[in-house]
Protein backbone atom coordinates (compact mmCIF):
# COMPACT_ATOMS: atom_id res chain seq x y z
CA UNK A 1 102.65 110.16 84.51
CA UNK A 2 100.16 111.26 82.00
CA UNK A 3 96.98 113.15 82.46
CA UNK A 4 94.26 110.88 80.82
CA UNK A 5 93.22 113.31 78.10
CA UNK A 6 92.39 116.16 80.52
CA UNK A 7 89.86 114.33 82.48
CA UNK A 8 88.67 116.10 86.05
CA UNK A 9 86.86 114.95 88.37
CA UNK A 10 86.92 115.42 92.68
CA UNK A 11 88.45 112.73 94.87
CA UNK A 12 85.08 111.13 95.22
CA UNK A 13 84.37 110.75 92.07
CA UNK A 14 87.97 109.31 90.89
CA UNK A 15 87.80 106.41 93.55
CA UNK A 16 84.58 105.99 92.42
CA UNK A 17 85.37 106.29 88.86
CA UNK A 18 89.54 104.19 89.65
CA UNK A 19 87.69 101.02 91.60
CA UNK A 20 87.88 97.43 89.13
CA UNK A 21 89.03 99.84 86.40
CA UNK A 22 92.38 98.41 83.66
CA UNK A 23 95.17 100.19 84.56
CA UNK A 24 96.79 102.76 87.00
CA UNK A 25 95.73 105.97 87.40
CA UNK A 26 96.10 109.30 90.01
CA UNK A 27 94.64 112.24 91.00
CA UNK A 28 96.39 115.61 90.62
CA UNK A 29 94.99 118.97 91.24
CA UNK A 30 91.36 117.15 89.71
CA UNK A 31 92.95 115.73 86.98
CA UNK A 32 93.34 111.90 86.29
CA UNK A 33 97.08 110.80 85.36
CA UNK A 34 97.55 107.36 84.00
CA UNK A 35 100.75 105.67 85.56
CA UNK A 36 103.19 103.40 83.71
CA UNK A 37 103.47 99.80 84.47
CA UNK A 38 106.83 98.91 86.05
CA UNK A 39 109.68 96.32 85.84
CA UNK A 40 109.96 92.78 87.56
CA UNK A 41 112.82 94.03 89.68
CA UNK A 42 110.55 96.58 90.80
CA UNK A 43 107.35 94.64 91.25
CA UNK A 44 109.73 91.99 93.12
CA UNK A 45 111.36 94.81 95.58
CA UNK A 46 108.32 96.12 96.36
CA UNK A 47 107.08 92.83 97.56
CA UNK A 48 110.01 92.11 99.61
CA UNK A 49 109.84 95.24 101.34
CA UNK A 50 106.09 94.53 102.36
CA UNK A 51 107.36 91.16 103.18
CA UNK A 52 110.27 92.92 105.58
CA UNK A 53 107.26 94.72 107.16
CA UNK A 54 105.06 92.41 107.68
CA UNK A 55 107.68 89.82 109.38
CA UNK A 56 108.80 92.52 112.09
CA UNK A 57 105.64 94.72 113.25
CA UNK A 58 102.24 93.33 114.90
CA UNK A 59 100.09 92.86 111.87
CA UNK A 60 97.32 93.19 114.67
CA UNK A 61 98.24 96.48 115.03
CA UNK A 62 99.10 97.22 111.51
CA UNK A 63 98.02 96.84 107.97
CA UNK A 64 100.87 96.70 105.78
CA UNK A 65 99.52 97.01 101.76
CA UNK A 66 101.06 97.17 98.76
CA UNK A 67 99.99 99.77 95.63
CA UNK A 68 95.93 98.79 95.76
CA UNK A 69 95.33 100.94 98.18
CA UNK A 70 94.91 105.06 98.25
CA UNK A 71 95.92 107.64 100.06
CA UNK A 72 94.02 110.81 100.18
CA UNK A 73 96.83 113.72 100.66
CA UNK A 74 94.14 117.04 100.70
CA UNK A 75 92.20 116.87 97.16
CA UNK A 76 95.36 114.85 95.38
CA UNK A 77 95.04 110.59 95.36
CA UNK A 78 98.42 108.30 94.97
CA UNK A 79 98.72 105.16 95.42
CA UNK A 80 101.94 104.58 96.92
CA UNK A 81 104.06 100.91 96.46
CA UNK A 82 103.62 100.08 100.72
CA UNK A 83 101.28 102.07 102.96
CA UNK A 84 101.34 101.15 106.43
CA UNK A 85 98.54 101.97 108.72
CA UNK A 86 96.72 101.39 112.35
CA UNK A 87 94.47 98.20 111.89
CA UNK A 88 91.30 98.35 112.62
CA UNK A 89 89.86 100.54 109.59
CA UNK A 90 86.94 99.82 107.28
CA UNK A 91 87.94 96.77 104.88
CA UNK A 92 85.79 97.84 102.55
CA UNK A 93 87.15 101.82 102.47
CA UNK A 94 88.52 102.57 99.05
CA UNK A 95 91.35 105.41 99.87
CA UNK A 96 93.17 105.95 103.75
CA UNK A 97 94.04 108.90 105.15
CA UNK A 98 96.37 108.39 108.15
CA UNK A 99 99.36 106.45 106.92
CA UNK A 100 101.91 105.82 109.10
CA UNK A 101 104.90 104.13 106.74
CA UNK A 102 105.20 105.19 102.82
CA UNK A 103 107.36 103.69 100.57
CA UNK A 104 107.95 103.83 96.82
CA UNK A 105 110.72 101.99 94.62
CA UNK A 106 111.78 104.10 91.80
CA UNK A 107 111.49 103.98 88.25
CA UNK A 108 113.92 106.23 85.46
CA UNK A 109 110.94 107.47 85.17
CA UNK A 110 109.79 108.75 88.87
CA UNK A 111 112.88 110.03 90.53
CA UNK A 112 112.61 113.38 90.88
CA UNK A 113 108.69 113.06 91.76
CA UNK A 114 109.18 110.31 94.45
CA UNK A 115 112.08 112.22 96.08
CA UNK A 116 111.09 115.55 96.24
CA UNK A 117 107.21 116.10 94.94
CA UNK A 118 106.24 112.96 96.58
CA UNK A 119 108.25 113.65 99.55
CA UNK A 120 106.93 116.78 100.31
CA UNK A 121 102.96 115.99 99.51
CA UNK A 122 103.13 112.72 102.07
CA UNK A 123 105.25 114.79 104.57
CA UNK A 124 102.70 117.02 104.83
CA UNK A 125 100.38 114.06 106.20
CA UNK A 126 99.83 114.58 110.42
CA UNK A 127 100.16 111.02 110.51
CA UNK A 128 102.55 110.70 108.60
CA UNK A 129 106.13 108.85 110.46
CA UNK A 130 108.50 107.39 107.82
CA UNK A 131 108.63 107.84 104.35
CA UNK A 132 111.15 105.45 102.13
CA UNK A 133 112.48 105.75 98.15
CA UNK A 134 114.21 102.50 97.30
CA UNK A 135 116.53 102.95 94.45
CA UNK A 136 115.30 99.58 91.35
CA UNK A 137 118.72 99.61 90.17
CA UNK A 138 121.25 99.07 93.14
CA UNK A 139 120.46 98.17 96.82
CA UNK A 140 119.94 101.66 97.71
CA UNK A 141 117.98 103.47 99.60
CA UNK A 142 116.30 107.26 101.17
CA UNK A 143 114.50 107.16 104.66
CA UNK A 144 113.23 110.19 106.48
CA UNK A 145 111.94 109.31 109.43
CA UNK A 146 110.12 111.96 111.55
CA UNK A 147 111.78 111.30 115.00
CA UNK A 148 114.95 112.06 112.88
CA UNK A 149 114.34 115.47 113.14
CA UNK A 150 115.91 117.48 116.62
CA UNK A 151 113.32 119.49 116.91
CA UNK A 152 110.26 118.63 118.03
CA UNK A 153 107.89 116.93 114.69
CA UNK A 154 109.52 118.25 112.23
CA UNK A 155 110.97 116.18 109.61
CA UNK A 156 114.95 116.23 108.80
CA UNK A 157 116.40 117.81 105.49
CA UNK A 158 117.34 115.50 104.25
CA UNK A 159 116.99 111.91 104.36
CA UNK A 160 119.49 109.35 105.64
CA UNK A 161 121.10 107.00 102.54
CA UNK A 162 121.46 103.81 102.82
CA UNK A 163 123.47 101.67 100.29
CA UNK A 164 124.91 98.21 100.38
CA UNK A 165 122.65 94.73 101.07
CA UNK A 166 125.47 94.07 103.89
CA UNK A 167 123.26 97.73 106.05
CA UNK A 168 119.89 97.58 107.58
CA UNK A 169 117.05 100.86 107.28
CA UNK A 170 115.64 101.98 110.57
CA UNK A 171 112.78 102.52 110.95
CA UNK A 172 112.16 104.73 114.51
CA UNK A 173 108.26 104.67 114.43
CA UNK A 174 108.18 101.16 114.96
CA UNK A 175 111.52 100.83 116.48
CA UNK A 176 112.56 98.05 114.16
CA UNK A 177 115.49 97.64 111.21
CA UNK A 178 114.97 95.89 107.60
CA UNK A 179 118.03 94.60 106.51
CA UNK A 180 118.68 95.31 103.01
CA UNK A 181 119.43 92.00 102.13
CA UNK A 182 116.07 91.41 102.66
CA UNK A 183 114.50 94.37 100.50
CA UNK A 184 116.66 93.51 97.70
CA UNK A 185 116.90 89.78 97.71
CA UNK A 186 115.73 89.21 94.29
CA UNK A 187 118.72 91.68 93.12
CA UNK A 188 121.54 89.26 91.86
CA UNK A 189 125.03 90.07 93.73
């Protein structure tokens, strides 16, 4: 990610500022970073993880969204690949702040930020249940999953792996399992 020339500006301002505008952008710290475009594999992975979503939980219960949507994590702004969240919200909200599910697919690029910055900053989220980093170049796969953890809220260590389209991913919060098959469908065998 790339700052955007050094321009700051508060949360408010950068949805305000983000909304109908070319491009991708974030907010760090106040400052606007410009994200890179990614690959079909990825764009098609993501999809078929919202898809594995949105075929097992009650979408009147839950939103499932790809990468339009943002998520306010204290004065910081991502916009992760899937967001899940309680239904019910304002349609017309541009950021959320209670997510429930996270997910990212990974880039060369991003794999150090999704798995540990990233971790960390949505972990910190009270809402916050399951956060997944799908691997782009082999069915493979990092869930942490809060009711993972022995003791009490807290989240595990470290995240189970999951590798091989033949496994499935649980996922506790919504007591449900995507098979990896269907997350990485559009990956040739």
């Amino acid at each position: 990610m790339n700052s955007q020339s050094r321009l700051t500006m508060d949360k408010r301002a950068f949805l305000q500022w983000a909304e109908g505008r070319e491009g991708r952008f974030e907010l760090k710290r106040n400052v606007v970073m410009m994200m890179a475009g990614g690959t079909r594999l990825h764009a098609l992975i993501m999809s078929d993880l919202e898809t594995a979503f949105k075929v097992r939980i009650d979408r009147r219960k839950w939103w499932v969204a790809s990468s339009d949507i943002a998520v306010e994590i204290e004065d910081d702004i991502r916009y992760p690949d899937i967001v899940v969240e309680a239904a019910g919200g304002d349609p017309k909200a541009l950021s959320i702040t209670e997510p429930v599910v996270i997910a990212e697919v990974l880039s060369t690029s991003s794999a150090a930020n999704d798995l540990h910055i990233k971790a960390a900053e949505y972990m910190s989220l009270a809402s916050l249940e399951t956060y997944i980093v799908a691997a782009q170049d082999e069915p493979r796969l990092w869930i942490w999953n809060r009711a993972d953890a022995a003791s009490g809220r807290a989240w595990p260590k470290v995240p189970v792996e999951v590798h091989g389209k033949d496994k499935s991913v649980p996922v506790t919060c919504f007591a449900i399992e995507l098979p990896m098959a269907d997350i990485y469908a559009a990956m040739k065998d």
